[in-house]
N, C-alpha and C. Protein backbone atom coordinates (compact mmCIF):
# COMPACT_ATOMS: atom_id res chain seq x y z
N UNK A 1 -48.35 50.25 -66.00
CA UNK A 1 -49.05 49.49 -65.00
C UNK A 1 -50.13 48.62 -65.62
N UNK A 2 -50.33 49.22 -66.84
CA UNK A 2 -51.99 48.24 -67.35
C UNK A 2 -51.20 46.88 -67.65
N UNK A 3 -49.63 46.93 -68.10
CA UNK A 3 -49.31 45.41 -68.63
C UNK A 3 -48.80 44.42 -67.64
N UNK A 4 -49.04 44.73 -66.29
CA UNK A 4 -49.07 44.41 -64.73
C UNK A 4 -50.63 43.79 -64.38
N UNK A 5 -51.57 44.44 -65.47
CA UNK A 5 -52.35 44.46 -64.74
C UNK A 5 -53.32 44.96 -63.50
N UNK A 6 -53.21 46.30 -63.73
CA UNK A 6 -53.33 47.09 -62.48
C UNK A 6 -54.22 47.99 -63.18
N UNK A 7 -55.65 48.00 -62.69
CA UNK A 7 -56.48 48.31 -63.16
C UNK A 7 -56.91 49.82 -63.80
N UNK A 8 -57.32 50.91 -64.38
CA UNK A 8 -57.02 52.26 -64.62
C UNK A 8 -57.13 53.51 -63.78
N UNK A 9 -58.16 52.74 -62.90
CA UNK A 9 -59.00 53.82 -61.51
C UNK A 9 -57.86 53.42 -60.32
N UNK A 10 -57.18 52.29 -60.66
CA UNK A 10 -56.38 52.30 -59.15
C UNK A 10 -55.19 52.74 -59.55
N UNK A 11 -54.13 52.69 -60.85
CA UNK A 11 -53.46 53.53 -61.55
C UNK A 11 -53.63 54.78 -61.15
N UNK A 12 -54.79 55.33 -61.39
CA UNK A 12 -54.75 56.73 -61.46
C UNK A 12 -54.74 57.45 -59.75
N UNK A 13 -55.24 56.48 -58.26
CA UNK A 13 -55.15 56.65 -57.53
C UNK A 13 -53.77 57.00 -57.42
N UNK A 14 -52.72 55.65 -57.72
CA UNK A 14 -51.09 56.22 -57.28
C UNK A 14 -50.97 57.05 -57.72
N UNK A 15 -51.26 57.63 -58.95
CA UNK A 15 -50.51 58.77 -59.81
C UNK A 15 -51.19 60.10 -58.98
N UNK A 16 -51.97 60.10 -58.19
CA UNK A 16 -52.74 61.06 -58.11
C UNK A 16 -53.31 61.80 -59.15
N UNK A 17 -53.99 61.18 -59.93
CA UNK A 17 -54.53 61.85 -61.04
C UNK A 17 -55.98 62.29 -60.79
N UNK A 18 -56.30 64.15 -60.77
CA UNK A 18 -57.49 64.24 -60.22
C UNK A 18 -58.29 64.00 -61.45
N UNK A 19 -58.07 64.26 -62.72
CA UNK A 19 -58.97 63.62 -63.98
C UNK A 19 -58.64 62.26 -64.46
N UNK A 20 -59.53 61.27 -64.01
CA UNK A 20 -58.94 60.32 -64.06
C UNK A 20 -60.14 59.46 -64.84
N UNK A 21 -60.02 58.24 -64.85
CA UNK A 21 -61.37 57.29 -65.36
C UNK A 21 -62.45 56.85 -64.54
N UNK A 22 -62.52 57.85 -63.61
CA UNK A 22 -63.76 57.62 -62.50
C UNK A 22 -63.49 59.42 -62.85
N UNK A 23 -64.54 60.19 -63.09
CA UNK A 23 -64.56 61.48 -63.27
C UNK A 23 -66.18 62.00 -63.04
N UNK A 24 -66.51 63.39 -63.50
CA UNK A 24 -67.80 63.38 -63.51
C UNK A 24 -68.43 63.58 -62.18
N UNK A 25 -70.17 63.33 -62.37
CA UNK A 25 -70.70 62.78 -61.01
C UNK A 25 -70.13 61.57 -60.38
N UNK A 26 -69.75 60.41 -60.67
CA UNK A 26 -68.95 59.68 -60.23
C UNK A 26 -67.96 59.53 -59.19
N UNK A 27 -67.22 60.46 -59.73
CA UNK A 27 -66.14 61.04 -59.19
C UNK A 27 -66.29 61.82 -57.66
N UNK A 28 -67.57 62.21 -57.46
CA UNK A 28 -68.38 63.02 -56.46
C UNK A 28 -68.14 62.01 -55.26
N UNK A 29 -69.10 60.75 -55.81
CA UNK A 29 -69.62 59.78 -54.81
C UNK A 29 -68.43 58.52 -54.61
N UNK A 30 -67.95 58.69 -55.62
CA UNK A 30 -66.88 57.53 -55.47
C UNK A 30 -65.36 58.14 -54.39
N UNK A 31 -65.56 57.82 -53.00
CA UNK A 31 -64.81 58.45 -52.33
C UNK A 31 -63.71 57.24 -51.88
N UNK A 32 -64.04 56.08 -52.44
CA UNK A 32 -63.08 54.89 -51.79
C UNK A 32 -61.84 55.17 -52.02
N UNK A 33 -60.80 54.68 -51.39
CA UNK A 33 -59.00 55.18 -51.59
C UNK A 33 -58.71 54.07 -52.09
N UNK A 34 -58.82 52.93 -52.77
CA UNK A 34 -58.32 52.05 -53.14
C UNK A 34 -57.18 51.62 -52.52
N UNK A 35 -56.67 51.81 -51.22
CA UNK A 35 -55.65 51.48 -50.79
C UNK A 35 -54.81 50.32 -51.18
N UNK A 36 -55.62 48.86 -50.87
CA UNK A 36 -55.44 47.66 -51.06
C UNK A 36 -55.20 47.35 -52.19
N UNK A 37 -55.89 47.67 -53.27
CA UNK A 37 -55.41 47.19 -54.54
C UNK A 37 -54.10 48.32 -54.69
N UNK A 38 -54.09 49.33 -54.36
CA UNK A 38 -53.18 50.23 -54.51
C UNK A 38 -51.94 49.94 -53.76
N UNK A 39 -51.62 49.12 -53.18
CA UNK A 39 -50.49 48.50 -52.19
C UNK A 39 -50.50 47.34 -53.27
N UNK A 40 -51.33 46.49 -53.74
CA UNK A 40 -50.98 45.31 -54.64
C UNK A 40 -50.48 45.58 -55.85
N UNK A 41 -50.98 46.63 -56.53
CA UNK A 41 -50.48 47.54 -57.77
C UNK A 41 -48.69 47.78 -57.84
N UNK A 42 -48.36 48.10 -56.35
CA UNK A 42 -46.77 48.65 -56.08
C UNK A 42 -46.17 47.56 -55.73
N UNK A 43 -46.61 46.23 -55.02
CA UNK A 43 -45.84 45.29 -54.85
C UNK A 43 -45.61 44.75 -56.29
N UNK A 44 -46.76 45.02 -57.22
CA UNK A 44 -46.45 44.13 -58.79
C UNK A 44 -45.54 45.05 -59.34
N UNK A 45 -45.64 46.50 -59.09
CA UNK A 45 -44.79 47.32 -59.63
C UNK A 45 -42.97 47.11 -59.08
N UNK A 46 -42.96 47.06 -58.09
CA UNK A 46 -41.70 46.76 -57.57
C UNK A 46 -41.20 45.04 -57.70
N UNK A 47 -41.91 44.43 -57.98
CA UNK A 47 -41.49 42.50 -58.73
C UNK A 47 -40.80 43.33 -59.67
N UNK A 48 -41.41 43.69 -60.63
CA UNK A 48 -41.31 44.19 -61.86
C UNK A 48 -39.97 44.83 -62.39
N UNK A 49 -39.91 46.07 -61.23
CA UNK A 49 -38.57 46.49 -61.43
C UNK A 49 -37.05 45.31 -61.18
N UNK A 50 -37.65 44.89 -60.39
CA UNK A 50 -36.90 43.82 -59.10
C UNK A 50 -36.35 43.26 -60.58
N UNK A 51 -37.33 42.05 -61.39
CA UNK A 51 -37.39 41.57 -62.53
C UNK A 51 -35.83 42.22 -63.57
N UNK A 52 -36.04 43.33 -63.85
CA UNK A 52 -35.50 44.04 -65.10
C UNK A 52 -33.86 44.37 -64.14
N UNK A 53 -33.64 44.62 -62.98
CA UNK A 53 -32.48 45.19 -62.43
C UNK A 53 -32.04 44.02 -62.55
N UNK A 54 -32.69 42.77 -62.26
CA UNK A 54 -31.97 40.97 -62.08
C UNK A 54 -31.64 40.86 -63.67
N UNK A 55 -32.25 41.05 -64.53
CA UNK A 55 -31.75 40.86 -65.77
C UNK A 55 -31.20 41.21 -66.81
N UNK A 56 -30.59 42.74 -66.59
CA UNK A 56 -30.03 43.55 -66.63
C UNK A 56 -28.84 44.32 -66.02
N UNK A 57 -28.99 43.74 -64.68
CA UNK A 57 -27.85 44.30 -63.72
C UNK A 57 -28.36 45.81 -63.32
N UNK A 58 -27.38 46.50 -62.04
CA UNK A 58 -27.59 47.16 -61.65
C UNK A 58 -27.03 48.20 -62.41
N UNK A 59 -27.58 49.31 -63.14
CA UNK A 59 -26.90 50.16 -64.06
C UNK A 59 -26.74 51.54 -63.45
N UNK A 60 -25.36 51.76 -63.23
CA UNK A 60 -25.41 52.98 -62.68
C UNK A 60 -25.22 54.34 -63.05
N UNK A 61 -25.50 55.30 -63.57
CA UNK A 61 -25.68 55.83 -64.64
C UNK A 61 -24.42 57.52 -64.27
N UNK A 62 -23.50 57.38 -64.56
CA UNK A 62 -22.57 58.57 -64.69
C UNK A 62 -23.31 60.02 -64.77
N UNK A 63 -22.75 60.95 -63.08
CA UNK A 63 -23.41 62.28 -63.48
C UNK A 63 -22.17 62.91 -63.61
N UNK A 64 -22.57 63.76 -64.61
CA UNK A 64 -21.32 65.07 -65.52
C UNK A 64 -22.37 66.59 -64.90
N UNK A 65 -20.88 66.75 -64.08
CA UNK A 65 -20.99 68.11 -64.24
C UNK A 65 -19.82 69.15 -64.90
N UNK A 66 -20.20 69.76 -65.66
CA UNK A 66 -19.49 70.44 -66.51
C UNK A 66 -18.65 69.63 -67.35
N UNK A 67 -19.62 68.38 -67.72
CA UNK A 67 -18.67 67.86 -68.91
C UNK A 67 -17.73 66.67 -67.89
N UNK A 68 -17.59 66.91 -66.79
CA UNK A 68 -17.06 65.87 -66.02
C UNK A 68 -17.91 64.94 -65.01
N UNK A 69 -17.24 63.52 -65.27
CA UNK A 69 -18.18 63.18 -64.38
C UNK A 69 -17.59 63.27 -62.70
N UNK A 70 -18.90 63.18 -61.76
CA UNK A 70 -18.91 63.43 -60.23
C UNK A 70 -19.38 61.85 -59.42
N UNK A 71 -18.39 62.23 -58.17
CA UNK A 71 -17.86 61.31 -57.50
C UNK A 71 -19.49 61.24 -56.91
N UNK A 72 -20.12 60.49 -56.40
CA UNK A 72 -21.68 60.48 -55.99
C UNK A 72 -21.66 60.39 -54.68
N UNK A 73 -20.63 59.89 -53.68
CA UNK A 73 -19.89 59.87 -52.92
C UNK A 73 -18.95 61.17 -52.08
N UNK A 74 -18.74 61.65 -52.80
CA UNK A 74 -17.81 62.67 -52.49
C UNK A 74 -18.33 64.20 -52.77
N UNK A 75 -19.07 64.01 -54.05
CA UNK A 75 -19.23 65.26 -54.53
C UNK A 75 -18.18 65.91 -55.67
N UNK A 76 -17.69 65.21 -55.62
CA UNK A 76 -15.81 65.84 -56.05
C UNK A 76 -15.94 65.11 -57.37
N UNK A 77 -14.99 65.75 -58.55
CA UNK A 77 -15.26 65.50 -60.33
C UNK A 77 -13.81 64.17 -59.76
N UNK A 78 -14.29 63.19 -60.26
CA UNK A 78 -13.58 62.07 -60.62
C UNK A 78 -12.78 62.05 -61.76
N UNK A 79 -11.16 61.44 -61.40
CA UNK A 79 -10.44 61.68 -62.36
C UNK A 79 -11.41 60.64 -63.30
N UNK A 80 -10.71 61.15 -64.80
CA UNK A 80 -10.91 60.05 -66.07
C UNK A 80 -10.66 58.71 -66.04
N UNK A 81 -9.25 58.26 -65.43
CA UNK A 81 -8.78 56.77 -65.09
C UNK A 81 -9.74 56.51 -64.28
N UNK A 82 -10.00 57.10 -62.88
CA UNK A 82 -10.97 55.79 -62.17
C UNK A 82 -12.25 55.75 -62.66
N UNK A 83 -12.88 56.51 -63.57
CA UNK A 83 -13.89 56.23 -64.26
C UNK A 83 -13.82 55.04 -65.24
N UNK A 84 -12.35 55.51 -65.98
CA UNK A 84 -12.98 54.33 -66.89
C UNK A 84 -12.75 52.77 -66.27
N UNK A 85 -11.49 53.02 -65.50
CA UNK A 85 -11.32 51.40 -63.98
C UNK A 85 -12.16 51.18 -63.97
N UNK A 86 -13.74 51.71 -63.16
CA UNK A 86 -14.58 51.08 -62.57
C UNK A 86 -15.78 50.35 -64.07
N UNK A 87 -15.45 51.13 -65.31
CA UNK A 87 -16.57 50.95 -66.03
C UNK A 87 -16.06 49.09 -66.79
N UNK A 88 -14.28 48.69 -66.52
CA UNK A 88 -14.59 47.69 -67.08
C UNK A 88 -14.23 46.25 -65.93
């Protein structure tokens, strides 16, 4: 998020991080939720992703169970042929 630009105290709001870079006495009195920058933080965060899926494509990543992969859809182990069909 810092190479977004998204500052460390409002970072640490999304993350819910209770030790964060507002800590201390600070941390006491500083009760603001950063909401707003914290909604601007996730819209830059989601460009971002938006960004890398457009230039990259949508990658969909094969789950194996037991060594086979599963239909994501179905639930059910997908033969080998329509796996490799769909991969070219």
């Amino acid at each position: 998020m810092a190479r977004l630009g998204v500052a460390p105290h409002v970072a640490d709001k999304i993350l819910n991080h209770q030790e964060g870079t507002i800590s201390g006495v600070a941390a006491v009195y500083q009760r603001h939720e950063f909401l707003a920058e914290g909604k601007e933080a996730l819209d830059r965060w989601g460009a971002h992703v938006e960004d890398i899926v457009r230039t990259f494509g949508m990658l969909k990543p094969t789950i194996l169970i037991d060594g086979k992969p599963l239909d994501r859809c179905t639930a059910k182990p997908l033969r080998t042929e329509s796996v490799l069909a769909r991969s070219q």
